[in-house]
PDB file of N, CA and C in Angstrom:
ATOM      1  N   UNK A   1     -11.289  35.657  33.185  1.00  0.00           N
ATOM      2  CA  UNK A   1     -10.335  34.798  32.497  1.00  0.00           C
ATOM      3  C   UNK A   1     -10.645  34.762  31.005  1.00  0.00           C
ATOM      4  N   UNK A   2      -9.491  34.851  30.061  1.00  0.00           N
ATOM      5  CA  UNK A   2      -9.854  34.772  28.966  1.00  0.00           C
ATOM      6  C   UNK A   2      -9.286  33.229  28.557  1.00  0.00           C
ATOM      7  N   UNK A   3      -9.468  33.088  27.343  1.00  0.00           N
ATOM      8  CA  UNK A   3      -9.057  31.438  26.814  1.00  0.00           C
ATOM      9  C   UNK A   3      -8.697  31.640  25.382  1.00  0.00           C
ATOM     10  N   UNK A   4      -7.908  30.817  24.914  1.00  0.00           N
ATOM     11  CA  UNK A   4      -7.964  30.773  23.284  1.00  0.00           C
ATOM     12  C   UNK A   4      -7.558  29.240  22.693  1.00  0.00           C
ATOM     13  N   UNK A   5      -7.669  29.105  22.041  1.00  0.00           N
ATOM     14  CA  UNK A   5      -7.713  27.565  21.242  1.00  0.00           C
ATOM     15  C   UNK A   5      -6.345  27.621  20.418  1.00  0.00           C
ATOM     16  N   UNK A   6      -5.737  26.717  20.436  1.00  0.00           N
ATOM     17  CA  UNK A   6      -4.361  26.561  19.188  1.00  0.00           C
ATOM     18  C   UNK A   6      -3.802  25.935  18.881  1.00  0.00           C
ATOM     19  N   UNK A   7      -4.014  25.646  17.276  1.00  0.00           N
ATOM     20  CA  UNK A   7      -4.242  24.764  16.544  1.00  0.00           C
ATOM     21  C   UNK A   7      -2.879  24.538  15.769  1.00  0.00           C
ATOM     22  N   UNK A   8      -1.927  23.691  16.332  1.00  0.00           N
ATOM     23  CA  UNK A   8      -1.038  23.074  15.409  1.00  0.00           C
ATOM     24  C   UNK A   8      -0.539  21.654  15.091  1.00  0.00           C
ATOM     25  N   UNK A   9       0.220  21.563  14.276  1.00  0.00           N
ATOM     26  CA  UNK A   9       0.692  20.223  13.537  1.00  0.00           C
ATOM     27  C   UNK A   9       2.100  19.658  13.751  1.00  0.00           C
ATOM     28  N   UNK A  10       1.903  18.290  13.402  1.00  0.00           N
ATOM     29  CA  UNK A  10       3.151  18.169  13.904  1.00  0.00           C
ATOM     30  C   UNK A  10       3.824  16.965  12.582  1.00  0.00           C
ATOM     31  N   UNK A  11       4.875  16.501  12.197  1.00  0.00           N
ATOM     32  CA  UNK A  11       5.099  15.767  10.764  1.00  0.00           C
ATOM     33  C   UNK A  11       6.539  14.480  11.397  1.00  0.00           C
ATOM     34  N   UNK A  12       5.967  13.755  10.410  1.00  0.00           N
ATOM     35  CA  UNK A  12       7.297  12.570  11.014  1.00  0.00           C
ATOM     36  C   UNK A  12       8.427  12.664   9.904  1.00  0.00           C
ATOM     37  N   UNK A  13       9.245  13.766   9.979  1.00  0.00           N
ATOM     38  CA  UNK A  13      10.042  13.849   8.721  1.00  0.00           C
ATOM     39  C   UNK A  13      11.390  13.706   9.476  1.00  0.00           C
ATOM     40  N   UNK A  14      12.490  13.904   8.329  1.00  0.00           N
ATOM     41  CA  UNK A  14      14.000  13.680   8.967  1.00  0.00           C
ATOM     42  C   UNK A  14      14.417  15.037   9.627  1.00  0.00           C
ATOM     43  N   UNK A  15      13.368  16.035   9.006  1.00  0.00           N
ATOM     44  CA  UNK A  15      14.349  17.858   9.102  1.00  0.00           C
ATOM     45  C   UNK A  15      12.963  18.457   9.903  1.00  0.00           C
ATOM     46  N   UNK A  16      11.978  17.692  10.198  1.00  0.00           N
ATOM     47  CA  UNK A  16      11.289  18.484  10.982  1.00  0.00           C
ATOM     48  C   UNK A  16      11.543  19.073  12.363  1.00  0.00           C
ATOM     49  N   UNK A  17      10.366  20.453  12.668  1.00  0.00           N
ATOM     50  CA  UNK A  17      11.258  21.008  14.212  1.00  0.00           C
ATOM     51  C   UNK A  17      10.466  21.084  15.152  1.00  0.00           C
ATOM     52  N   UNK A  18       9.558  20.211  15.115  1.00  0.00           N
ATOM     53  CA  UNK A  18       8.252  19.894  16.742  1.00  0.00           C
ATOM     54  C   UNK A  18       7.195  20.533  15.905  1.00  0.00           C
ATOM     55  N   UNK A  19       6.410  20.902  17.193  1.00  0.00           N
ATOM     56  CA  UNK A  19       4.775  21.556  16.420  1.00  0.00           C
ATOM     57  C   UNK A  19       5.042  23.006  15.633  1.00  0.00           C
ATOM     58  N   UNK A  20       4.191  23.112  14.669  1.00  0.00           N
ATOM     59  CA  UNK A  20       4.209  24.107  13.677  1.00  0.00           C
ATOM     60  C   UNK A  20       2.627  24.879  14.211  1.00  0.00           C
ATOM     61  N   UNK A  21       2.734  25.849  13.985  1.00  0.00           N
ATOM     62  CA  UNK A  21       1.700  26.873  14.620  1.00  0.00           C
ATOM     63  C   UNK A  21       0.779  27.067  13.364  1.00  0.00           C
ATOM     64  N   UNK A  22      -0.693  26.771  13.029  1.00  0.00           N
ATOM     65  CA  UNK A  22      -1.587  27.016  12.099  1.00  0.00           C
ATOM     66  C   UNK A  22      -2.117  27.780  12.487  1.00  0.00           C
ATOM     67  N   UNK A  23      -3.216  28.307  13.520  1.00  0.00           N
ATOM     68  CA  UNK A  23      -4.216  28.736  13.720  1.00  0.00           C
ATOM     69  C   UNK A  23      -4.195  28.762  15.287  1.00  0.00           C
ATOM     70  N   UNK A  24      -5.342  30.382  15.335  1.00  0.00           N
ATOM     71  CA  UNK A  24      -5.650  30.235  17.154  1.00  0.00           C
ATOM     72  C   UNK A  24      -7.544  30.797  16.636  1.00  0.00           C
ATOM     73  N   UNK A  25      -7.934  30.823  17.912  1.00  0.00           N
ATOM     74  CA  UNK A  25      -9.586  30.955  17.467  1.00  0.00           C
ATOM     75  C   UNK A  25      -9.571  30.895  19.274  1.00  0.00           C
ATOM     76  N   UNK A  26     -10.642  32.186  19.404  1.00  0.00           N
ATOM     77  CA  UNK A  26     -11.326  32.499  20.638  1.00  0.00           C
ATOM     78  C   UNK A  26     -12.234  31.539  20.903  1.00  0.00           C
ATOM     79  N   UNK A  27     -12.756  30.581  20.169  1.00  0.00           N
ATOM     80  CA  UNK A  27     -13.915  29.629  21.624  1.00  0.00           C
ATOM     81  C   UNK A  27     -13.295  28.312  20.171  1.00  0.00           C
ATOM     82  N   UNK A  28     -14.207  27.483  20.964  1.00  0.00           N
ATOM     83  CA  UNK A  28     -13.860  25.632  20.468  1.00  0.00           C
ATOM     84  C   UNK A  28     -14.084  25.904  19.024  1.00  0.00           C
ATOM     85  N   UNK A  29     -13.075  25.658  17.977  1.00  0.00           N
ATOM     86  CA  UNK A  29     -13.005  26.188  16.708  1.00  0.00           C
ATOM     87  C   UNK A  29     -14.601  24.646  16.106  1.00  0.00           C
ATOM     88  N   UNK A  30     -15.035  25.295  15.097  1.00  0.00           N
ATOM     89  CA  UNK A  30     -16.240  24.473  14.715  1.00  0.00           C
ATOM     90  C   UNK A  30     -15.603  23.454  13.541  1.00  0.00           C
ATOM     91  N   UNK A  31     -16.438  22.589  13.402  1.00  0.00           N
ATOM     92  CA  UNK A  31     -15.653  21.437  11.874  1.00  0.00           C
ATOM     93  C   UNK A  31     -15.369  22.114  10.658  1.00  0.00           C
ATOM     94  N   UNK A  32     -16.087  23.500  10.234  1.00  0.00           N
ATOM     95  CA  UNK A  32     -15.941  24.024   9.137  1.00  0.00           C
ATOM     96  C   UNK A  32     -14.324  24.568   9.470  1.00  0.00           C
ATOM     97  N   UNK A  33     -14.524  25.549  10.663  1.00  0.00           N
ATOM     98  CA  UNK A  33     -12.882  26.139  11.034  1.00  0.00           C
ATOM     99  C   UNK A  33     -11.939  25.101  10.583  1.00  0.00           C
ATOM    100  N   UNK A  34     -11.840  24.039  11.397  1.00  0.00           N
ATOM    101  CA  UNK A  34     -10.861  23.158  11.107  1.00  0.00           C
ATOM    102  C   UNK A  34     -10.582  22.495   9.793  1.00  0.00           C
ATOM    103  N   UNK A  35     -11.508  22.134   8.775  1.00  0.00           N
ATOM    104  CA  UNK A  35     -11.350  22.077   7.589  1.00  0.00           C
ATOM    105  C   UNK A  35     -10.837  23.468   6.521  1.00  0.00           C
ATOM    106  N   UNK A  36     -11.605  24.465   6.651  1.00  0.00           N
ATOM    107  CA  UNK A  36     -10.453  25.258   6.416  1.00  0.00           C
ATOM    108  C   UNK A  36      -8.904  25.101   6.316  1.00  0.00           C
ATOM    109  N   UNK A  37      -8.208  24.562   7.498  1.00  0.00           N
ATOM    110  CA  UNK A  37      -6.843  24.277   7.915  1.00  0.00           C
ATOM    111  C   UNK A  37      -7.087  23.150   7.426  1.00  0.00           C
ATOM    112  N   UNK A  38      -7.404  22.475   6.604  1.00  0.00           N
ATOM    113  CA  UNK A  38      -6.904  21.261   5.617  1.00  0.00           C
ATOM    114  C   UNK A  38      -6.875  19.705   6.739  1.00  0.00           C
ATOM    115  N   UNK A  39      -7.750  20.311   7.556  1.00  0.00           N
ATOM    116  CA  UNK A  39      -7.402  19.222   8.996  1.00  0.00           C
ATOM    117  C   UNK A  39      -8.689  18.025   7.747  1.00  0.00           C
ATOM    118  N   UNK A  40      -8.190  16.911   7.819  1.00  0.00           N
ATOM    119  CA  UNK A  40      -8.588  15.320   6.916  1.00  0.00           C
ATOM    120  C   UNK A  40     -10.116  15.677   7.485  1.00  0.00           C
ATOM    121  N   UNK A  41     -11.286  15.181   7.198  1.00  0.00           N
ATOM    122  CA  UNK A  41     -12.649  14.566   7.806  1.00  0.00           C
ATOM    123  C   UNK A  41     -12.210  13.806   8.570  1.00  0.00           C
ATOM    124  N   UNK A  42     -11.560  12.977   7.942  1.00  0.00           N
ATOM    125  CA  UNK A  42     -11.227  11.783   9.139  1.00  0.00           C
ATOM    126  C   UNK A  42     -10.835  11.986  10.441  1.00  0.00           C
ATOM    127  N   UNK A  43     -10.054  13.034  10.561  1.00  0.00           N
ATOM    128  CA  UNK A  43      -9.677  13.555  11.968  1.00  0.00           C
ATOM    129  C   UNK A  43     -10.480  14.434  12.452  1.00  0.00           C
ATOM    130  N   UNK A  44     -11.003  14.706  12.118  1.00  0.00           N
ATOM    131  CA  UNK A  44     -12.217  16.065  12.819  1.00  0.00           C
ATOM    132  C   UNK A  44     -12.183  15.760  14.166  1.00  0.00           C
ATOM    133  N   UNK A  45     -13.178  14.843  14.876  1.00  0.00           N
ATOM    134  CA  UNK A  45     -13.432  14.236  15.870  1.00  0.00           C
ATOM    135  C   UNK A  45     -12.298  14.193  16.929  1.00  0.00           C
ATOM    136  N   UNK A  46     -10.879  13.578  16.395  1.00  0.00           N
ATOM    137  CA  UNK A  46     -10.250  13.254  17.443  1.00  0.00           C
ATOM    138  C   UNK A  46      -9.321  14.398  17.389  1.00  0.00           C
ATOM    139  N   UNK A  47      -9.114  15.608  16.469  1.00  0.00           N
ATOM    140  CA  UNK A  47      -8.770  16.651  16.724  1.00  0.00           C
ATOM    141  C   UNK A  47      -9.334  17.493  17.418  1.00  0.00           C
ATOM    142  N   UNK A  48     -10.705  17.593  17.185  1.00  0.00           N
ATOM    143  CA  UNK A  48     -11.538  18.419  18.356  1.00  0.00           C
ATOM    144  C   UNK A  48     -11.341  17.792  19.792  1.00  0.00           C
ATOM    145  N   UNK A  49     -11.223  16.684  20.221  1.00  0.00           N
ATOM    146  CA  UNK A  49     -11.009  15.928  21.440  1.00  0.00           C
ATOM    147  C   UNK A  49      -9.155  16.854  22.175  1.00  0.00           C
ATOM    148  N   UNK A  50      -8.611  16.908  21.705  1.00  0.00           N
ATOM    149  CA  UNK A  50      -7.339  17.525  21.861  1.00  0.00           C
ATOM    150  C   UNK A  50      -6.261  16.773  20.549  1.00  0.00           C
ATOM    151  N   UNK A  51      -6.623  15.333  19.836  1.00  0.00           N
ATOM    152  CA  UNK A  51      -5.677  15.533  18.720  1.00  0.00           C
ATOM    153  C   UNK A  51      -4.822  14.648  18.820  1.00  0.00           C
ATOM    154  N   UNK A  52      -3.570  15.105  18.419  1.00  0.00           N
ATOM    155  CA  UNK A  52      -2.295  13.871  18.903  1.00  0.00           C
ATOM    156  C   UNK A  52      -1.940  12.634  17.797  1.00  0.00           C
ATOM    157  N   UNK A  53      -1.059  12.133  17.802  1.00  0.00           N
ATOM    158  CA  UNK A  53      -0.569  11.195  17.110  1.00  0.00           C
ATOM    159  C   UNK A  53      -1.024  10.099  17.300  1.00  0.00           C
ATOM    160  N   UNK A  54      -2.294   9.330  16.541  1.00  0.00           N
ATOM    161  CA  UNK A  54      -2.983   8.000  16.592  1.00  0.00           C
ATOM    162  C   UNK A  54      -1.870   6.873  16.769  1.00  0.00           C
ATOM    163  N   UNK A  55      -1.475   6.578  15.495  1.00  0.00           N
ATOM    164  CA  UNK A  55      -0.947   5.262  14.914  1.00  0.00           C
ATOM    165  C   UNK A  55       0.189   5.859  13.916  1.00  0.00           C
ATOM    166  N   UNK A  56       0.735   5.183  13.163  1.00  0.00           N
ATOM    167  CA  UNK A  56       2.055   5.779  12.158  1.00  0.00           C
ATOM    168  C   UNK A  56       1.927   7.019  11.134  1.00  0.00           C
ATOM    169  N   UNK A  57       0.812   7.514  11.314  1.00  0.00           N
ATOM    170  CA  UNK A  57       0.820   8.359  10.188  1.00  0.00           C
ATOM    171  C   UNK A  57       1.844   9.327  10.454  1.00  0.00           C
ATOM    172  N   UNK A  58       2.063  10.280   9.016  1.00  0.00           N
ATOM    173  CA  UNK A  58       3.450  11.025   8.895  1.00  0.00           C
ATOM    174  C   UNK A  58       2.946  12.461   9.213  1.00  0.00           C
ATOM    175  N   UNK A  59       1.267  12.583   9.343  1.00  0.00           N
ATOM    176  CA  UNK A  59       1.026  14.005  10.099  1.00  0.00           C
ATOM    177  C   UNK A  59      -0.078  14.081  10.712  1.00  0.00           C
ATOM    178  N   UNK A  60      -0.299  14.878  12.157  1.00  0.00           N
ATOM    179  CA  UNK A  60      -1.055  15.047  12.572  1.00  0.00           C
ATOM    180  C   UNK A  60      -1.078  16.609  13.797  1.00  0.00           C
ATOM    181  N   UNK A  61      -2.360  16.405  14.633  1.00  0.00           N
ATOM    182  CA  UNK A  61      -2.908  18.029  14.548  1.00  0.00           C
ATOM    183  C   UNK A  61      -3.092  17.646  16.269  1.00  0.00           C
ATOM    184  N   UNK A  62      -2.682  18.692  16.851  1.00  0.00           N
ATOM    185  CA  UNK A  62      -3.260  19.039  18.709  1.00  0.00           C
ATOM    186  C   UNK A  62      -4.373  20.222  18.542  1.00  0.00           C
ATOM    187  N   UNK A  63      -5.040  20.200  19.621  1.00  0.00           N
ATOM    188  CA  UNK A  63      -5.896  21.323  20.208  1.00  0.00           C
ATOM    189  C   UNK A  63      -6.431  21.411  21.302  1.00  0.00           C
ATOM    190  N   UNK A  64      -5.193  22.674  21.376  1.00  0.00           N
ATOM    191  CA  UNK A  64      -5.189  22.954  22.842  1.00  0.00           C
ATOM    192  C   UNK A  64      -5.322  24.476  23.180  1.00  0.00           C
ATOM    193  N   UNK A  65      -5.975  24.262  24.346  1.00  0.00           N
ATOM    194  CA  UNK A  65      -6.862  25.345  24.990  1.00  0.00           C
ATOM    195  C   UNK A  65      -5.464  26.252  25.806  1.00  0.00           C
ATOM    196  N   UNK A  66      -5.446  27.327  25.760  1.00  0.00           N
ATOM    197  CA  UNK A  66      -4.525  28.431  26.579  1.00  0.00           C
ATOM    198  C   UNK A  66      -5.631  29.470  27.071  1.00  0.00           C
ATOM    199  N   UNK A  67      -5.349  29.056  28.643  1.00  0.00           N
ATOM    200  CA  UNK A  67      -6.188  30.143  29.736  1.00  0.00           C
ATOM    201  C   UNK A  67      -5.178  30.968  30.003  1.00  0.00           C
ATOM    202  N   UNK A  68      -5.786  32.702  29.871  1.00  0.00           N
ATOM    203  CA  UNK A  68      -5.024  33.654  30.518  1.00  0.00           C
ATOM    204  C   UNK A  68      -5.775  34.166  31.890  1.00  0.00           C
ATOM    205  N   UNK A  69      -5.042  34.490  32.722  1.00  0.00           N
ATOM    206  CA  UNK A  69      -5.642  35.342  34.040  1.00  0.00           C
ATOM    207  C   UNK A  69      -5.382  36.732  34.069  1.00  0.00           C
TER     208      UNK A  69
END
């Protein structure tokens, strides 16, 4: 089985169109990876967890794992 990680965003705008595709990475991307992608400090943690929309903010980040057979 292979796996890959993928890393996108999502925005609370009027013209936005669901998740936007940043990044994929073969094993659990590290804090440096994700900063790279401009992902806040502040979110590190709960982006590495899988991510998701906390509270009102106008952007935020998933990460999610895709298994192939």
């Amino acid at each position: 089985m292979k796996s890959v990680w993928i890393l996108t965003c999502e925005y609370n705008d009027y013209d936005q169109y669901g998740e936007y595709f940043l990044d994929v990475f073969d094993s659990l991307p590290s804090t440096d990876e994700l900063l790279i992608n401009d992902i806040p400090t502040t979110q590190l943690k709960h982006v590495l967890a899988g991510g998701g929309r906390k509270d009102g903010e106008d952007q935020w980040w998933y990460l999610r794992e895709r298994i192939f057979e």
